[in-house]
Protein backbone atom coordinates (compact mmCIF):
# COMPACT_ATOMS: atom_id res chain seq x y z
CA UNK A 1 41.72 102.32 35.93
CA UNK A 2 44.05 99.85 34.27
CA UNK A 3 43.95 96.22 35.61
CA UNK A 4 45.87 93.07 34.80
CA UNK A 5 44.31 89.70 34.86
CA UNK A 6 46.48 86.45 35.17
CA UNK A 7 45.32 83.13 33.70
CA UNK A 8 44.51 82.22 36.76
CA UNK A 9 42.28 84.73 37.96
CA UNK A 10 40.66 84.56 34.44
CA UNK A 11 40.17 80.70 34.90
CA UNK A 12 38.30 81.23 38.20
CA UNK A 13 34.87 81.39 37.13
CA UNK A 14 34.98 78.01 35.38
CA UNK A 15 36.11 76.63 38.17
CA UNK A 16 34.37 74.16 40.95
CA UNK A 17 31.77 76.58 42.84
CA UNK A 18 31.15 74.63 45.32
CA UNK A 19 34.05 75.34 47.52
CA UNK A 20 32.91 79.06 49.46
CA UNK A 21 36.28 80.46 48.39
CA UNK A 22 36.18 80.05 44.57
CA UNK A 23 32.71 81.09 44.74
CA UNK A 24 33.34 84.07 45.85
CA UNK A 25 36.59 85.04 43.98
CA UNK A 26 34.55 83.92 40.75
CA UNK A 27 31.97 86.33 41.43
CA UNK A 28 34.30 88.95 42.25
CA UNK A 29 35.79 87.99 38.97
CA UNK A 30 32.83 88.50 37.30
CA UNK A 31 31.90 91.63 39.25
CA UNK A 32 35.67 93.05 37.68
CA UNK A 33 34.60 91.55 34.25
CA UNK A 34 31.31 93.48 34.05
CA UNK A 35 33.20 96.48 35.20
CA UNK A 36 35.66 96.00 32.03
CA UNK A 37 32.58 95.61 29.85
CA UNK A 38 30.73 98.88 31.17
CA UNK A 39 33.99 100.74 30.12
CA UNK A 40 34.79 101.53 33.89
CA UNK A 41 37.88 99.29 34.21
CA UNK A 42 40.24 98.81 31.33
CA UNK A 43 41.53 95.22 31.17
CA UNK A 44 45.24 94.72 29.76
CA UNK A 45 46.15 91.84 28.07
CA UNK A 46 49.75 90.75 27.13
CA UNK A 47 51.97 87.85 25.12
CA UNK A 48 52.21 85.89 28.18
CA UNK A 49 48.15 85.70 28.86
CA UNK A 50 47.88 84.60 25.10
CA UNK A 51 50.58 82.20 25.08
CA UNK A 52 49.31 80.31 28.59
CA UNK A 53 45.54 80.40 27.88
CA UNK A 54 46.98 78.80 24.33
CA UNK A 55 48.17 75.94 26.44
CA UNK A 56 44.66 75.05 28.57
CA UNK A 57 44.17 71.14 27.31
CA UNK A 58 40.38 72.07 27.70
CA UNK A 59 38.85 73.39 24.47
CA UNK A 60 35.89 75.16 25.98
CA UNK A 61 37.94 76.51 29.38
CA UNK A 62 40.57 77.93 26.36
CA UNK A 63 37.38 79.65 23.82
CA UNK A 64 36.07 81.11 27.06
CA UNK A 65 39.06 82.26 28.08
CA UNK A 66 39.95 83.80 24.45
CA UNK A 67 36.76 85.39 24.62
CA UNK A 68 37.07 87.01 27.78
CA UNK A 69 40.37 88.83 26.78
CA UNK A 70 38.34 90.23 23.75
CA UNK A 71 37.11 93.02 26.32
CA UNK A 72 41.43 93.84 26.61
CA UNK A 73 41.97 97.78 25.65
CA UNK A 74 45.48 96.45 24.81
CA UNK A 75 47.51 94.04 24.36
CA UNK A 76 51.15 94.54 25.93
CA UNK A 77 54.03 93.33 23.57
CA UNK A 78 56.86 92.32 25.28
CA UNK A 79 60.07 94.20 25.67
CA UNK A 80 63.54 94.53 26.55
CA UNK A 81 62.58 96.42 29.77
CA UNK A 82 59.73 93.29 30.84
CA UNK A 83 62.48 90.71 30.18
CA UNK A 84 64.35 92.31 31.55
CA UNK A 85 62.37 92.85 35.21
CA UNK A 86 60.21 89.41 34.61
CA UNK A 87 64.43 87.81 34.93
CA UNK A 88 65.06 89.94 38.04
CA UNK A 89 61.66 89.03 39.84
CA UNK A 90 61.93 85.38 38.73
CA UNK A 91 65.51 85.49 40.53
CA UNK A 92 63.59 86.92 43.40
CA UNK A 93 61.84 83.59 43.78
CA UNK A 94 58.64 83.47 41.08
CA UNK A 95 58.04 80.83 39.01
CA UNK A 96 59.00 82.69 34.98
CA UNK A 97 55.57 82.61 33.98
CA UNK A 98 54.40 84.55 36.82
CA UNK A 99 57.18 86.46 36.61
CA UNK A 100 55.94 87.47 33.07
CA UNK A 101 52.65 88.40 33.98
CA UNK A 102 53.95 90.14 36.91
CA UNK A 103 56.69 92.26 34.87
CA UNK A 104 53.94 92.93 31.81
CA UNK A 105 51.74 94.65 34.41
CA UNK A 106 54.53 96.39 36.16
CA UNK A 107 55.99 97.50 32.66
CA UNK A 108 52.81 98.66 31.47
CA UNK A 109 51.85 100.62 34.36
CA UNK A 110 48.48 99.14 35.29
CA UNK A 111 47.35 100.54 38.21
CA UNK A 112 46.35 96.48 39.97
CA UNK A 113 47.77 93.47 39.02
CA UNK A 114 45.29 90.42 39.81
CA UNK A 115 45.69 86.52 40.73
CA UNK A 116 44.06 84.51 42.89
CA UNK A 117 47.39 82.32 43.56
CA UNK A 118 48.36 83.05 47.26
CA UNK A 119 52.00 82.20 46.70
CA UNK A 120 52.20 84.34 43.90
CA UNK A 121 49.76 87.03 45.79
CA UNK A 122 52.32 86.71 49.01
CA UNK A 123 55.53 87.29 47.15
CA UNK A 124 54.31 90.26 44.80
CA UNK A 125 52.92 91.91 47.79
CA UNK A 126 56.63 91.91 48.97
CA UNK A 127 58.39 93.49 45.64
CA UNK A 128 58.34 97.64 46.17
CA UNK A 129 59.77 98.33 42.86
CA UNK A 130 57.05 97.70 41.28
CA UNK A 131 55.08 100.70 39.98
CA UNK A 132 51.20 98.19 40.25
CA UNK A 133 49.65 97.04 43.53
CA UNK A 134 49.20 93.35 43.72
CA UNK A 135 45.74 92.30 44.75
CA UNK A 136 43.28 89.12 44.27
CA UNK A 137 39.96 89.42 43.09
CA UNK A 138 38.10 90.16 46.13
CA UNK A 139 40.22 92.90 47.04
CA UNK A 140 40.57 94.34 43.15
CA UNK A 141 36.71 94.93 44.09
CA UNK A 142 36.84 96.29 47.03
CA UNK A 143 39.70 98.78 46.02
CA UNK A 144 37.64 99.91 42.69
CA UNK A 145 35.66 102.58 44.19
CA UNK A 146 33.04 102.68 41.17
């Protein structure tokens, strides 16, 4: 099973675990991460991932990061064809780096893409043409029937 990361969703365990929530998305997180590791999820990476976790002011947040997309299978270039949908989804109302991550996964026909941004979460959810199913890290988990 192919699954797409976005920053934020690979940010999440370095955040503030003392709010339940992010707790328990960075575990799921982690859960998905040890999954990748065993060889019984594939994580994708793509231009977009490298270029945003490039701009994280914090040094450690950005080796950690770095380090995580090391377990990446692949890393999608972009194309004509993700421009090209990442345009038509930001007209659609995403902001164009989401849009980005959004078309790479689409384009690249992972099977879930992943964020734990509930605008971002809302409006995928809402976009049919899109050949991956948009979930956040809790439900990535429960959908992975491992």
């Amino acid at each position: 099973m192919r699954i797409y990361l976005d920053c934020c969703s690979l940010q999440r365990p370095f955040d503030d675990k003392s709010y339940p929530r992010i707790a328990v998305e960075a575990e799921a997180v982690l859960v998905i991460l040890s999954l990748c590791e065993s060889g019984k999820l594939q994580l994708i990476s793509s231009d977009a991932l490298l270029f945003e976790i490039d701009q994280i002011p914090d040094q450690g947040r950005k080796e950690e990061s770095m380090a995580i997309l090391k377990l990446a299978k692949e890393i999608v270039r972009l194309t004509q064809e993700t421009e090209t949908l990442a345009k038509k989804l930001e007209a659609l109302g995403l902001k164009p780096l989401d849009a980005l991550h959004l078309a790479f996964a689409s384009t690249s026909k992972v099977d879930f893409f992943c964020t734990c941004d509930d605008k971002l979460l809302k409006k995928a959810k809402q976009f049919d043409e899109l050949s991956t199913k948009t979930v956040s890290p809790v439900e990535l988990v429960m959908e992975v029937d491992i």
